[in-house]
PDB file of N, CA and C in Angstrom:
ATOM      1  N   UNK A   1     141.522 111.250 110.556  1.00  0.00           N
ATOM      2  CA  UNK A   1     142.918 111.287 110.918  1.00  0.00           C
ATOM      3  C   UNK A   1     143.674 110.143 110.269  1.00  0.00           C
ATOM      4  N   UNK A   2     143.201 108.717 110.015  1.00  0.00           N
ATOM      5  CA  UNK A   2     143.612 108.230 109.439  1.00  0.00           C
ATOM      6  C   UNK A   2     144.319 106.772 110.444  1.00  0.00           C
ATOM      7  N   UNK A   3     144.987 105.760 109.601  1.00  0.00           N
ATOM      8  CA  UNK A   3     145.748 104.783 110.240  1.00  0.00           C
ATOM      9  C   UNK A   3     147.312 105.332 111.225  1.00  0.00           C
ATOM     10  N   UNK A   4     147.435 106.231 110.537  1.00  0.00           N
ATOM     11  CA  UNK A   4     149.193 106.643 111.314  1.00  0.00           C
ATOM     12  C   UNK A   4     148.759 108.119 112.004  1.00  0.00           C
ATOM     13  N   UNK A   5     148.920 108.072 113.249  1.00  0.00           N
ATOM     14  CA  UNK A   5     149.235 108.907 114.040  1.00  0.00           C
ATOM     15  C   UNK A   5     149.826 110.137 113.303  1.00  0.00           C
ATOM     16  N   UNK A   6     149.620 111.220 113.683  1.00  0.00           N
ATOM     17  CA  UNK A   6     150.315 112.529 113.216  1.00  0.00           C
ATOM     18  C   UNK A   6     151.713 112.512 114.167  1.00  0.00           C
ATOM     19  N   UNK A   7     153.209 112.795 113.439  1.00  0.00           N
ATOM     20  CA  UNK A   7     154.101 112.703 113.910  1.00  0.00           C
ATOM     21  C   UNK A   7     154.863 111.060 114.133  1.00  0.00           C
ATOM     22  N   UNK A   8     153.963 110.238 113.997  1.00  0.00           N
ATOM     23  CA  UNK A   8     154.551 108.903 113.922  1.00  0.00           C
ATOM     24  C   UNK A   8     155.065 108.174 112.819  1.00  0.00           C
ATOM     25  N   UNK A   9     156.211 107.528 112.779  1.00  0.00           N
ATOM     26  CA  UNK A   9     156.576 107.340 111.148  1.00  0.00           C
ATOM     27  C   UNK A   9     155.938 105.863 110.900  1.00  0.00           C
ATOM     28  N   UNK A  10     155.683 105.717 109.842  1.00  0.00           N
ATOM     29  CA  UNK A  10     154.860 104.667 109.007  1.00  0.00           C
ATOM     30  C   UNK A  10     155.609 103.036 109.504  1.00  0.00           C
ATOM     31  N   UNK A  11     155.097 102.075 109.639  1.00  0.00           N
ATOM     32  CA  UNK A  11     155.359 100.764 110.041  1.00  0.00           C
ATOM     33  C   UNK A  11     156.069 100.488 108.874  1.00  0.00           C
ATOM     34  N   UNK A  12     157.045  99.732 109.115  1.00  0.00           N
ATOM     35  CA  UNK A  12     158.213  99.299 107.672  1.00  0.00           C
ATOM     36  C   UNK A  12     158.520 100.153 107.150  1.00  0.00           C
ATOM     37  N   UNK A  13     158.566 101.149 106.937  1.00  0.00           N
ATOM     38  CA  UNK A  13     159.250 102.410 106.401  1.00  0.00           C
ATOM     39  C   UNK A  13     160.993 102.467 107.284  1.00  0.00           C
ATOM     40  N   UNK A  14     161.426 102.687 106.815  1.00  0.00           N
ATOM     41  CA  UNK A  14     163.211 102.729 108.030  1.00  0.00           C
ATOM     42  C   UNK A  14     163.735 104.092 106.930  1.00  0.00           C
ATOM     43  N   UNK A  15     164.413 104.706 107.948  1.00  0.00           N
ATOM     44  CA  UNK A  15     165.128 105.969 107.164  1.00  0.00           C
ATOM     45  C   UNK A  15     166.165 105.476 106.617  1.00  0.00           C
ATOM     46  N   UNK A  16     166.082 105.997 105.717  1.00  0.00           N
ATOM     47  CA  UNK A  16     167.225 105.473 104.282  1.00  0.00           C
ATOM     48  C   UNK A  16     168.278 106.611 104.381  1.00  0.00           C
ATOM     49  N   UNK A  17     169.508 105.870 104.163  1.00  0.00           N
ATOM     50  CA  UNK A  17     170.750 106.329 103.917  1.00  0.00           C
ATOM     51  C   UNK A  17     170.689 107.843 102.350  1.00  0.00           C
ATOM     52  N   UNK A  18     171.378 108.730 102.474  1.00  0.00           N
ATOM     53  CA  UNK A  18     171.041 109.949 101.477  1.00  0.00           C
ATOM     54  C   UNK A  18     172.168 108.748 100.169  1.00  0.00           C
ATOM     55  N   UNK A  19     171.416 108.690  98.991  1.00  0.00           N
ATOM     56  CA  UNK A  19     172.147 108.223  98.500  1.00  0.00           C
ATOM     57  C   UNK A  19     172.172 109.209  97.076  1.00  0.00           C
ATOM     58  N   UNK A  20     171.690 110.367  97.051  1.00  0.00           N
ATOM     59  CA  UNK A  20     171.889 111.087  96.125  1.00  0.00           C
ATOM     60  C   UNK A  20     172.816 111.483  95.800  1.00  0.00           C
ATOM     61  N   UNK A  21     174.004 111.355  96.714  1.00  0.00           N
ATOM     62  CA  UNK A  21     175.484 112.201  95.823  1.00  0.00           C
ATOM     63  C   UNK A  21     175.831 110.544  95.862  1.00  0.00           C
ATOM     64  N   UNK A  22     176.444 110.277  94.539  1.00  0.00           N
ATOM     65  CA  UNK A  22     177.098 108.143  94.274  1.00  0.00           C
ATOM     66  C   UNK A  22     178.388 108.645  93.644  1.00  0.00           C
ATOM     67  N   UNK A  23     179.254 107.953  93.730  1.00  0.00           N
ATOM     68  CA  UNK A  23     180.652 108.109  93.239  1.00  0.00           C
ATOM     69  C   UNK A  23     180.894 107.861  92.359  1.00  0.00           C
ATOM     70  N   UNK A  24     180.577 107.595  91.278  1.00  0.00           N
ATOM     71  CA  UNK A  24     180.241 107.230  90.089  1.00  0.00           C
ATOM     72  C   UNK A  24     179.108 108.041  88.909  1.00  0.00           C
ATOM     73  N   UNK A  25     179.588 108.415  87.859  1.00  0.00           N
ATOM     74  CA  UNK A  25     178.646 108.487  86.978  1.00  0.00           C
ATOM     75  C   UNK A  25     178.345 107.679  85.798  1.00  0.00           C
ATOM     76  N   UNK A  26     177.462 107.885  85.138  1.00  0.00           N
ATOM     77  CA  UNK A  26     177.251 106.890  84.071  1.00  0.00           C
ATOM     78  C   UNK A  26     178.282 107.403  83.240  1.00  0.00           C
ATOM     79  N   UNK A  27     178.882 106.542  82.070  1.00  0.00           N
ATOM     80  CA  UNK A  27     180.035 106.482  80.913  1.00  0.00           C
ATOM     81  C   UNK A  27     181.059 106.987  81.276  1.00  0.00           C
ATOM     82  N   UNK A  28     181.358 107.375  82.531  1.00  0.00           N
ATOM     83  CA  UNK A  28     182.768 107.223  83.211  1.00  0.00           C
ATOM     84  C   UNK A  28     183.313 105.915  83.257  1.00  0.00           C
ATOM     85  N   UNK A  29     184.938 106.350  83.051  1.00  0.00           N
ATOM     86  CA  UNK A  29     185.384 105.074  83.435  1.00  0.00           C
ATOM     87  C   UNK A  29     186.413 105.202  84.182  1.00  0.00           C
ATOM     88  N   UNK A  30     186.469 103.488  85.273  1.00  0.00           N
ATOM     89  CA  UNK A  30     187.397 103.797  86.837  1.00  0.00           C
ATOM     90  C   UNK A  30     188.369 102.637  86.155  1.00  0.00           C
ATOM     91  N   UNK A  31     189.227 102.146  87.214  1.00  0.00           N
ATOM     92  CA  UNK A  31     189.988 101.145  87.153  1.00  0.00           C
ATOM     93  C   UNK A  31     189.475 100.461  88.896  1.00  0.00           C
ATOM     94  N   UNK A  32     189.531  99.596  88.831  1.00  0.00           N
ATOM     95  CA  UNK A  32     188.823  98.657  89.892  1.00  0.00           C
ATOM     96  C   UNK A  32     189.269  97.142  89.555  1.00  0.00           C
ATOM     97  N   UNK A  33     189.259  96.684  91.237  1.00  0.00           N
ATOM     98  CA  UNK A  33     189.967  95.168  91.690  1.00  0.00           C
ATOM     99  C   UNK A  33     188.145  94.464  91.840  1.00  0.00           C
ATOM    100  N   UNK A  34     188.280  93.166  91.446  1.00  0.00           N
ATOM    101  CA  UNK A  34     187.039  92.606  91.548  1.00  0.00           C
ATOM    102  C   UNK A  34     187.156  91.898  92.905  1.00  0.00           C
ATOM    103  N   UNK A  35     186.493  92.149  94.069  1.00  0.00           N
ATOM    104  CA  UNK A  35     186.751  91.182  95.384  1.00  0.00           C
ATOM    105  C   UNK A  35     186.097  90.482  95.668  1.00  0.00           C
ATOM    106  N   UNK A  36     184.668  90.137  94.847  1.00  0.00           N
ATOM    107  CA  UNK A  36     183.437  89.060  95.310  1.00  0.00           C
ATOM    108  C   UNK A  36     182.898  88.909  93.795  1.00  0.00           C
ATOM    109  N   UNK A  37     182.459  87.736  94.002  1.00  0.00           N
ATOM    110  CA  UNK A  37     181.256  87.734  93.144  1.00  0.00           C
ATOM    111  C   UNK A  37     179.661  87.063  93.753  1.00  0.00           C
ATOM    112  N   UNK A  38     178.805  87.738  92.510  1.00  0.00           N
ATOM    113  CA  UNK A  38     177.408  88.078  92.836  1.00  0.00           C
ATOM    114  C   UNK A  38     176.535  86.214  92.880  1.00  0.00           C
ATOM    115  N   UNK A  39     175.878  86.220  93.287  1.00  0.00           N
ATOM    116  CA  UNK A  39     175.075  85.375  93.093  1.00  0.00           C
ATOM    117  C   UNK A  39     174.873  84.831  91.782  1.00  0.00           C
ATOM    118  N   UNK A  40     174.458  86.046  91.098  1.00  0.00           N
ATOM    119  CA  UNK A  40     174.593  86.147  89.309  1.00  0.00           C
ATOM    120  C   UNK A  40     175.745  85.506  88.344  1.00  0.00           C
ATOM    121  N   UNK A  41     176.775  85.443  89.373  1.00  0.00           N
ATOM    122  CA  UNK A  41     178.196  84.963  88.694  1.00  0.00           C
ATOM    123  C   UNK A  41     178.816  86.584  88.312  1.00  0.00           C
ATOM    124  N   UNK A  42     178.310  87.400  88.315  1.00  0.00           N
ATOM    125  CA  UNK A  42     178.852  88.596  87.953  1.00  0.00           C
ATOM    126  C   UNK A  42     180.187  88.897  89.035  1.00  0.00           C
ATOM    127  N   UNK A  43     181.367  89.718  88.888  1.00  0.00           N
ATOM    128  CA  UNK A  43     181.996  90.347  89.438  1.00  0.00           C
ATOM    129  C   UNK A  43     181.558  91.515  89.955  1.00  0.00           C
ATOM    130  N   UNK A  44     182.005  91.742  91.694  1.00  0.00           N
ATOM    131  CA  UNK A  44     181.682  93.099  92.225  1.00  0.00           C
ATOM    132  C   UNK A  44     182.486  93.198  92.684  1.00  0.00           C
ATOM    133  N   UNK A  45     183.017  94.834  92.407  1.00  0.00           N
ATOM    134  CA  UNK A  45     183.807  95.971  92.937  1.00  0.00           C
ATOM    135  C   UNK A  45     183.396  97.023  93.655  1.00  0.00           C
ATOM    136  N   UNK A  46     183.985  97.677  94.824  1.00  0.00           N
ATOM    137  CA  UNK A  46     183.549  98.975  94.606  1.00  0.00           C
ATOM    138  C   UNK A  46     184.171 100.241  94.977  1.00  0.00           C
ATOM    139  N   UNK A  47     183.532 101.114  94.503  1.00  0.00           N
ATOM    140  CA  UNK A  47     184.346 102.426  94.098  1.00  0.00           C
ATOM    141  C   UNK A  47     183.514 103.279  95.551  1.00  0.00           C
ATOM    142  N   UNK A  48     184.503 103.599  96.733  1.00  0.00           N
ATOM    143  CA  UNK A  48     184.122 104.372  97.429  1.00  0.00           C
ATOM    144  C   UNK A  48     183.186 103.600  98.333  1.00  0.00           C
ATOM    145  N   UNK A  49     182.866 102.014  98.080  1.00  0.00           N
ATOM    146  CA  UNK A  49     181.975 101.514  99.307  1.00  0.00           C
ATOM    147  C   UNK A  49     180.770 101.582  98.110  1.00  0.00           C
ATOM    148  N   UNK A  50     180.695 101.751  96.895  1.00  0.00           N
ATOM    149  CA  UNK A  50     179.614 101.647  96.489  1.00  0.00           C
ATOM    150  C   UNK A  50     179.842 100.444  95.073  1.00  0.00           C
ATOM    151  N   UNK A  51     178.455  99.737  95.549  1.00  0.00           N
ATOM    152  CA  UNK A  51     178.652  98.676  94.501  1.00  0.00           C
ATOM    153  C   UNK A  51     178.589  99.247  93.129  1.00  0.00           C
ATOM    154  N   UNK A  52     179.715  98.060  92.323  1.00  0.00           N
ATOM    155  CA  UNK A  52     179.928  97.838  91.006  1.00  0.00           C
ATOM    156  C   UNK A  52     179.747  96.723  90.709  1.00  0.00           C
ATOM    157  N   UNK A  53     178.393  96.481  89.576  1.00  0.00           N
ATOM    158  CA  UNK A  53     178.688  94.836  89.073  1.00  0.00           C
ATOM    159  C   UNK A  53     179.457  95.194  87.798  1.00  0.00           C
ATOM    160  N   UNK A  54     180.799  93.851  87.340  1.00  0.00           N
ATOM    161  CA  UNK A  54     180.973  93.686  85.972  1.00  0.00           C
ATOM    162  C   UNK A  54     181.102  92.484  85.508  1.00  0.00           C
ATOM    163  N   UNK A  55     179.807  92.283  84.707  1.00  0.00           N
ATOM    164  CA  UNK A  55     180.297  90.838  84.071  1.00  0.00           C
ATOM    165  C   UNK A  55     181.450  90.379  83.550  1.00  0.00           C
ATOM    166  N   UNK A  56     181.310  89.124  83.391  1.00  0.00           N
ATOM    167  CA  UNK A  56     182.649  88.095  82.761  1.00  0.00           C
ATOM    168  C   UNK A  56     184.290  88.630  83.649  1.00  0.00           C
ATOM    169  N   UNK A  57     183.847  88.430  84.721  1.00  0.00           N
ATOM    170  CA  UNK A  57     185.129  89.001  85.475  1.00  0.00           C
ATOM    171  C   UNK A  57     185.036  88.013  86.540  1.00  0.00           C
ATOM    172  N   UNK A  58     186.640  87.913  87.295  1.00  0.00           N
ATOM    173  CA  UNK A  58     186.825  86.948  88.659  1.00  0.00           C
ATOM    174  C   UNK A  58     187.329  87.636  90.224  1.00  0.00           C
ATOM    175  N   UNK A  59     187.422  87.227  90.792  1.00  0.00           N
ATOM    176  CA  UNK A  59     187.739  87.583  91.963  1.00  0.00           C
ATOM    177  C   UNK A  59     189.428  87.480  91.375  1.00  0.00           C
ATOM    178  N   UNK A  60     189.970  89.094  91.598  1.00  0.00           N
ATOM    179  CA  UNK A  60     191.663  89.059  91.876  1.00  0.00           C
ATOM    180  C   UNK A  60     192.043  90.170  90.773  1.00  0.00           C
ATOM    181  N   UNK A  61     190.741  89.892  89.323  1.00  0.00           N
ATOM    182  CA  UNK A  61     190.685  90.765  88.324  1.00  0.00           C
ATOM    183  C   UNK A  61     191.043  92.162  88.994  1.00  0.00           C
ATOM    184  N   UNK A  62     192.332  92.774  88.055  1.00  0.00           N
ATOM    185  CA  UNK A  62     191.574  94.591  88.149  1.00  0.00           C
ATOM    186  C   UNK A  62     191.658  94.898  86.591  1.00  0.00           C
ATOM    187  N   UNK A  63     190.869  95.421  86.449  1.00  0.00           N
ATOM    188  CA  UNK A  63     190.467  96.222  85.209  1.00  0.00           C
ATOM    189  C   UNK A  63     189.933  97.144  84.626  1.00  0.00           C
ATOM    190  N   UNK A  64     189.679  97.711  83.725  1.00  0.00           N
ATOM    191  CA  UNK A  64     188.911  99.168  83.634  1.00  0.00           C
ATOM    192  C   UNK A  64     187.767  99.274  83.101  1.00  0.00           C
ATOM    193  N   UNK A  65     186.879  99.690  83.743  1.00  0.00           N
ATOM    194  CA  UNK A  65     185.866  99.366  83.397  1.00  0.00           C
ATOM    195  C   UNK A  65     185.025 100.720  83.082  1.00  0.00           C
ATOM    196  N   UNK A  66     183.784 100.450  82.291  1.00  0.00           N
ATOM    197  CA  UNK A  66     182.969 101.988  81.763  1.00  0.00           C
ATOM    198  C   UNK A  66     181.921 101.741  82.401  1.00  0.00           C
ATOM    199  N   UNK A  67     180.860 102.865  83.013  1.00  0.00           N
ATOM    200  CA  UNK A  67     179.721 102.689  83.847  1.00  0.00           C
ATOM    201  C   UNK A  67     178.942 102.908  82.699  1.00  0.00           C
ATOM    202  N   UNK A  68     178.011 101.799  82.427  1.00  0.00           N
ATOM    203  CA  UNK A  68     176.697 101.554  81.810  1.00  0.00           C
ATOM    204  C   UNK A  68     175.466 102.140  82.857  1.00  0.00           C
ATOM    205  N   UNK A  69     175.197 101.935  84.111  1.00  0.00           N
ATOM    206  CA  UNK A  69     173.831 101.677  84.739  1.00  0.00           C
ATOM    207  C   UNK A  69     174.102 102.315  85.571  1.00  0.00           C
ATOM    208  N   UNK A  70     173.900 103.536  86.576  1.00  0.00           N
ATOM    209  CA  UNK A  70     173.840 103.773  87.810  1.00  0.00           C
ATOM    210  C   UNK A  70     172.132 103.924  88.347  1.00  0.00           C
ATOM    211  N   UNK A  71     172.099 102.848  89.415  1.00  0.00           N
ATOM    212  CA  UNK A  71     170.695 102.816  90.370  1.00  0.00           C
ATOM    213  C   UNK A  71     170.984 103.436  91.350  1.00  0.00           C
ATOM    214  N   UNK A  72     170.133 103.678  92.463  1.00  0.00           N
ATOM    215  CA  UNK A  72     170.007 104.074  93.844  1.00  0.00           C
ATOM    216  C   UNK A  72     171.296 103.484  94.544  1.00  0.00           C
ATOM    217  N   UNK A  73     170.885 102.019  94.323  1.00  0.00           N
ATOM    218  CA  UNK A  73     172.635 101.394  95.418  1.00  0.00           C
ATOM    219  C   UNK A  73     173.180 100.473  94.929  1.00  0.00           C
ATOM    220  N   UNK A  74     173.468 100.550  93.563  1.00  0.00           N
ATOM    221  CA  UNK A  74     174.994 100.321  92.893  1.00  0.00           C
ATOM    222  C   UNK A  74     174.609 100.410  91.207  1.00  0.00           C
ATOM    223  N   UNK A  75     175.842 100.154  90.578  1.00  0.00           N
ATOM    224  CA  UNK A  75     176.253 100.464  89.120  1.00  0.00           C
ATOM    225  C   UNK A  75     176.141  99.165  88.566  1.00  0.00           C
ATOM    226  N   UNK A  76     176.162  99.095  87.326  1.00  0.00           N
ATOM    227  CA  UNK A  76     176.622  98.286  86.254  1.00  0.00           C
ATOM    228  C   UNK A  76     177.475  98.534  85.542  1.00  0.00           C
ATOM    229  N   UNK A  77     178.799  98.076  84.743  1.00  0.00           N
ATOM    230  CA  UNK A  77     179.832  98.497  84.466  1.00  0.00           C
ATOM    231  C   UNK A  77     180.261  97.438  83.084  1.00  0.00           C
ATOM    232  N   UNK A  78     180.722  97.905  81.904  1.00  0.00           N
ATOM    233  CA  UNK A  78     181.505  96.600  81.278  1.00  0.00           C
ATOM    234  C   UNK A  78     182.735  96.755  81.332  1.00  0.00           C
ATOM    235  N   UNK A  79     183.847  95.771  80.765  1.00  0.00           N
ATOM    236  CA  UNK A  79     185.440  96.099  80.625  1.00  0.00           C
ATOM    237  C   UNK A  79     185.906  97.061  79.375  1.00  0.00           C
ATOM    238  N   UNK A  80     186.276  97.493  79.633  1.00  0.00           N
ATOM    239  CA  UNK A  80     186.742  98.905  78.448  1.00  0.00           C
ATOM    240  C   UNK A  80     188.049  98.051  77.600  1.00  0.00           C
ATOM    241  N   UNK A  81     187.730  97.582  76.529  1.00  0.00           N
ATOM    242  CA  UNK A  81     188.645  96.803  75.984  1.00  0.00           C
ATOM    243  C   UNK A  81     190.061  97.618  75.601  1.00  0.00           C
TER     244      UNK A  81
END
């Protein structure tokens, strides 16, 4: 039968949010206000509650930016010159 009970969910496992539909696609581009930045020094935005990093940007920036990277729970983005 094993370590886990039949019907019992796995220790550290937590049900995850559906993150398969994201508001964003890759080489789209949004216009977005930068309101934080990352640890990284990067600028984050986001579109719909979902993170955007874009480098070389500040808090107050809005600008337009092109999606390079979409992960599970957030994007990467540069400035669309």
């Amino acid at each position: 039968m094993g370590y886990y009970r039949e019907g019992r969910q796995r220790f550290g496992r937590r049900q995850s949010r559906d993150f398969s539909s994201k508001p964003v696609k890759e080489g789209e581009e949004y216009e977005v206000d930068i309101k934080e930045i990352s640890r990284r020094g990067e600028g984050i935005a986001r579109i719909e509650g979902f993170v955007v990093f874009v480098p070389n940007t500040k808090i107050g920036d809005h600008v337009r930016v092109k999606v390079t990277r979409v992960a599970r729970r957030y994007a990467t983005a540069e400035i669309v010159a």
